[in-house]
Protein backbone atom coordinates (compact mmCIF):
# COMPACT_ATOMS: atom_id res chain seq x y z
CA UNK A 1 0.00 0.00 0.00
CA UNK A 2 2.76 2.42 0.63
CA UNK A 3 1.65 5.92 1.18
CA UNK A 4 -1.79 4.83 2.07
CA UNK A 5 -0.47 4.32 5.74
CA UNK A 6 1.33 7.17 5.70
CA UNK A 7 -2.00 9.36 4.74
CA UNK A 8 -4.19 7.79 7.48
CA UNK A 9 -1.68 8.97 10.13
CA UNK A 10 -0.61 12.42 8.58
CA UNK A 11 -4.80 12.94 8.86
CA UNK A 12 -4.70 12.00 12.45
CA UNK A 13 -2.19 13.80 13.49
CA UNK A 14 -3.08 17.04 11.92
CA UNK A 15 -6.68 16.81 13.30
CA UNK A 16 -4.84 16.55 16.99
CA UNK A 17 -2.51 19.14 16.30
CA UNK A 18 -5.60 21.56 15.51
CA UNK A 19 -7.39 19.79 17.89
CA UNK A 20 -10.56 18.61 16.28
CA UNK A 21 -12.33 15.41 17.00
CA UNK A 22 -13.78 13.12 14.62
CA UNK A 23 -17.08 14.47 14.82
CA UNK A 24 -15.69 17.99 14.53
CA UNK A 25 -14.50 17.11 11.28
CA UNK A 26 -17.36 14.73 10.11
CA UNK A 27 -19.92 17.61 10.76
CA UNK A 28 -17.68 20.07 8.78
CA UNK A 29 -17.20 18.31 5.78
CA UNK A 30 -20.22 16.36 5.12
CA UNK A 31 -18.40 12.49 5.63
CA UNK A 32 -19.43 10.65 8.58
CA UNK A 33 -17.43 9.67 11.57
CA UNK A 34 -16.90 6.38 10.78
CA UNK A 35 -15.58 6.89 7.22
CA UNK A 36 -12.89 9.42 8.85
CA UNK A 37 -11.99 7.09 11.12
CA UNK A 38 -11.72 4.13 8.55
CA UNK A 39 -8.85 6.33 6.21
CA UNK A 40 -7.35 7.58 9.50
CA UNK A 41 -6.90 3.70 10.64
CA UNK A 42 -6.00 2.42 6.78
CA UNK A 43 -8.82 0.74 6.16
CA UNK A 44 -10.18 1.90 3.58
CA UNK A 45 -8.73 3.27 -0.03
CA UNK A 46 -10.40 6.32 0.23
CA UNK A 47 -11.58 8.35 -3.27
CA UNK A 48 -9.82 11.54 -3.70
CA UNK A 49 -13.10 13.73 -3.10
CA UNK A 50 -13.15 12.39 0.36
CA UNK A 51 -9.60 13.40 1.31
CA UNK A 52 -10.01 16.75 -0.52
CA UNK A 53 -13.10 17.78 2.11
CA UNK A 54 -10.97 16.58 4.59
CA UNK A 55 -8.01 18.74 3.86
CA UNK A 56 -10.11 21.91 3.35
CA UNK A 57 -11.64 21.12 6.49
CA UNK A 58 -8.26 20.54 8.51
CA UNK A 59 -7.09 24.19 6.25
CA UNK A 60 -4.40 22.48 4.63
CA UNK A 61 -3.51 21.54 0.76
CA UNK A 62 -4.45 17.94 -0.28
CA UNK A 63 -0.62 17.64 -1.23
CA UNK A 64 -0.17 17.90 2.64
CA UNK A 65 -1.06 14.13 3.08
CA UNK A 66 1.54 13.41 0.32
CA UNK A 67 3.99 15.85 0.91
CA UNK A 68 7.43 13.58 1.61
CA UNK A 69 10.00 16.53 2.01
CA UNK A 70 9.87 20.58 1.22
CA UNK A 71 11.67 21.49 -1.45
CA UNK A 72 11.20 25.21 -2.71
CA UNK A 73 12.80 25.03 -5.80
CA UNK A 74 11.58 22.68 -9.30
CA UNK A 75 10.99 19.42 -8.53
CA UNK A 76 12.12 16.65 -11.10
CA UNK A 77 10.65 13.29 -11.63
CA UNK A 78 12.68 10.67 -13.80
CA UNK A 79 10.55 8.27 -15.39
CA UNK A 80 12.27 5.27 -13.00
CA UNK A 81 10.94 7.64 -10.16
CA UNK A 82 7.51 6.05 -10.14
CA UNK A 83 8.31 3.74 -6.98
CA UNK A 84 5.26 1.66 -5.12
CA UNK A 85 6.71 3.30 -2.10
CA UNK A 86 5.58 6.66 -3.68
CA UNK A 87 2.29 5.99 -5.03
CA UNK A 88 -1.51 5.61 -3.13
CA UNK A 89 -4.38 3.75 -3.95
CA UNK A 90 -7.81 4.93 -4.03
CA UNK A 91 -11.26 3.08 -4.38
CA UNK A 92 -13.15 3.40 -7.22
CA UNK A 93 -16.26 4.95 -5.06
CA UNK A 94 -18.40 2.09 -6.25
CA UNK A 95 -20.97 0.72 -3.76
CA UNK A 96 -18.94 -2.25 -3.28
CA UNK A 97 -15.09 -0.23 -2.70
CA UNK A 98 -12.29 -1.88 -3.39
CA UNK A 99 -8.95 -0.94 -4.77
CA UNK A 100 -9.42 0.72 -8.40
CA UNK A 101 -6.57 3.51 -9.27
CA UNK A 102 -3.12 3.68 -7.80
CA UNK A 103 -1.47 7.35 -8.23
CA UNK A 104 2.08 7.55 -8.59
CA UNK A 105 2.71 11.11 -7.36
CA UNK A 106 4.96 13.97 -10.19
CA UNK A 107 5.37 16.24 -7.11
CA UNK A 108 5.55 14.84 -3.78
CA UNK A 109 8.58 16.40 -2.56
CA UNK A 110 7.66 20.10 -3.78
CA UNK A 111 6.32 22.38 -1.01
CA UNK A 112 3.94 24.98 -1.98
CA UNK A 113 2.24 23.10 -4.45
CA UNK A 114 -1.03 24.14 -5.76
CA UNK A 115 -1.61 21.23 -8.43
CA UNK A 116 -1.27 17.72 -7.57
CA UNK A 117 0.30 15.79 -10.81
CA UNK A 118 0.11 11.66 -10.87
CA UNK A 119 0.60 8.77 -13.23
CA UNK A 120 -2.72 6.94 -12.36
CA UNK A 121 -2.98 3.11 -13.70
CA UNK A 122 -6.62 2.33 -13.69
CA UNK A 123 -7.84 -1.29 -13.01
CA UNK A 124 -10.38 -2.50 -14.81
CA UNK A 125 -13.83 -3.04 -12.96
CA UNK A 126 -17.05 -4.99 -14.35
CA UNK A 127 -20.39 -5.27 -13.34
CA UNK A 128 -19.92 -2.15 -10.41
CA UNK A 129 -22.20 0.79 -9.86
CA UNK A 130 -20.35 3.32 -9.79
CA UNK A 131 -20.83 6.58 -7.28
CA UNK A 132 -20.01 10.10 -8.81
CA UNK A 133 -18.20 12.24 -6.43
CA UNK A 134 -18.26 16.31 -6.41
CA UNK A 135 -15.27 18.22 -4.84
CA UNK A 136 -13.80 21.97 -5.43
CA UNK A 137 -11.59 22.10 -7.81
CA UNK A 138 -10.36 21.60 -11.82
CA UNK A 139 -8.95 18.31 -13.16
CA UNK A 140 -7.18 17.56 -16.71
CA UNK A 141 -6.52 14.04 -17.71
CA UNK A 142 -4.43 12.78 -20.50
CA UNK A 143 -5.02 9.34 -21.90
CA UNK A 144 -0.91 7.95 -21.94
CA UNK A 145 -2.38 3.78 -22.71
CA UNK A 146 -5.73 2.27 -23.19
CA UNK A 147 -9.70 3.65 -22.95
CA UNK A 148 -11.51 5.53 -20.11
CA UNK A 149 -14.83 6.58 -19.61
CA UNK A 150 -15.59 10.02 -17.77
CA UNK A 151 -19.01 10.14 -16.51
CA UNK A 152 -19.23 14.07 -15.73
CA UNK A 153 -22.91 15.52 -15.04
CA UNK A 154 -25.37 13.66 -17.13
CA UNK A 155 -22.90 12.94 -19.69
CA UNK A 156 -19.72 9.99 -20.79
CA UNK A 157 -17.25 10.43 -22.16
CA UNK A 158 -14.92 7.64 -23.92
CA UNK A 159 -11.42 8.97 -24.33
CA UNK A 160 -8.46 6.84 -26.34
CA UNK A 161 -5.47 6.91 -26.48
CA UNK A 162 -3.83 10.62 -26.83
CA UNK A 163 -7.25 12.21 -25.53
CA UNK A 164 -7.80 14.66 -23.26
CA UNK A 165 -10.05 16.02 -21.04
CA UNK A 166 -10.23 19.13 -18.74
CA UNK A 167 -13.38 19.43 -16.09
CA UNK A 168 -14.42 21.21 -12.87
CA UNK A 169 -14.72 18.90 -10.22
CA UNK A 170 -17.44 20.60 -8.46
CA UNK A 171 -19.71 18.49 -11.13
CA UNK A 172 -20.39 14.80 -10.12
CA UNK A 173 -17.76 13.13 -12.02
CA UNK A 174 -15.87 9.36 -12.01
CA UNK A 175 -13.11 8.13 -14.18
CA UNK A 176 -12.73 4.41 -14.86
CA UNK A 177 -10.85 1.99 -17.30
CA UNK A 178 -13.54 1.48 -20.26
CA UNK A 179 -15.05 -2.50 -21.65
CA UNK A 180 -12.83 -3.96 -18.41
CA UNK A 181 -9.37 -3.49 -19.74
CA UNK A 182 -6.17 -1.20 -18.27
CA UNK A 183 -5.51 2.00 -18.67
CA UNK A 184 -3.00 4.85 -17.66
CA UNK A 185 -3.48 8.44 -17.33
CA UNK A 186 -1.88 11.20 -16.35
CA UNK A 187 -4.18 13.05 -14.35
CA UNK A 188 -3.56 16.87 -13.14
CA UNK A 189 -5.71 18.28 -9.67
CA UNK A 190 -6.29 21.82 -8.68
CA UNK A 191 -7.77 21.91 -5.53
CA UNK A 192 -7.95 25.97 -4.74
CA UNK A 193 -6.67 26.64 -1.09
């Protein structure tokens, strides 16, 4: 899982640091106490709209929970730089969760940060309802190998290969691999601060 664990207790202790309980933060950003407590004990693969309340809530950037080191200056990434140690996995926000996109963070180590670039491989899912999640913010996603659908609003979109796709996440929205095969994307956050 890698950074998974390392999210759940980088939650925690922020919340204790600015001393909110559970139910302080469950009652400010709309998830309930147990669902907190599940990503704050690893339990879960969370979706990224869930951790993105949780940061606003907490007043810190979503790149907080990734954050490694703080380095002011550019940040490189060499393509043998996509380590399991650096990536998280998040569920596909599906009735039935279970793991469905594992981001390999661009940025990690750069402090500051107001856009959160990954490489995200998408497993394929069949036969799973699939929940759209809303959160603040503007994505872009570039198709790098195989198909994904967007559902965004009332509409889908099937992007190939070389595809793009830039959205604001504030309207319900879900990415996933299209006909049950692999894909890869790279995906691009803004989450306004």
């Amino acid at each position: 899982m890698g950074t998974n664990k390392v999210i759940g207790a980088k939650i925690k202790k922020i919340r204790e640091a600015k001393q909110l309980s559970v139910e302080d933060v469950a009652a400010r950003s709309g998830l309930s106490m147990e669902q907190i407590e599940r990503i704050e004990e690893n339990v879960d693969f969370p979706s990224l709209a869930p951790l993105i309340k949780i940061a606003r809530v907490l007043g810190v950037r979503l790149g907080t929970f990734l954050d490694d080191q703080r380095e002011l200056g550019p940040v490189i990434c060499r393509k043998g730089d996509s380590r399991e140690d650096n990536s998280i996995s998040f569920s596909n926000n599906a009735s039935v969760s279970h793991k469905h996109m594992e981001y390999h963070s661009l940025s990690q180590d750069k402090s500051g940060r107001h856009m959160e670039p990954f490489l995200i491989d998408i497993a394929p899912s069949k036969n799973v309802d699939f929940i759209l999640s809303t959160h603040e913010g503007e994505e872009f996603i570039y198709v790098l190998e195989g198909v994904v659908e967007i559902n965004y609003g009332k509409h889908i979109y099937v992007l190939e290969e070389g595809d793009s796709i830039y959205y604001d996440s504030i309207v319900a929205h879900h990415v996933h691999a299209y006909n049950g095969s692999p894909s890869r994307i790279l995906g691009i956050v803004y989450t306004p601060y």
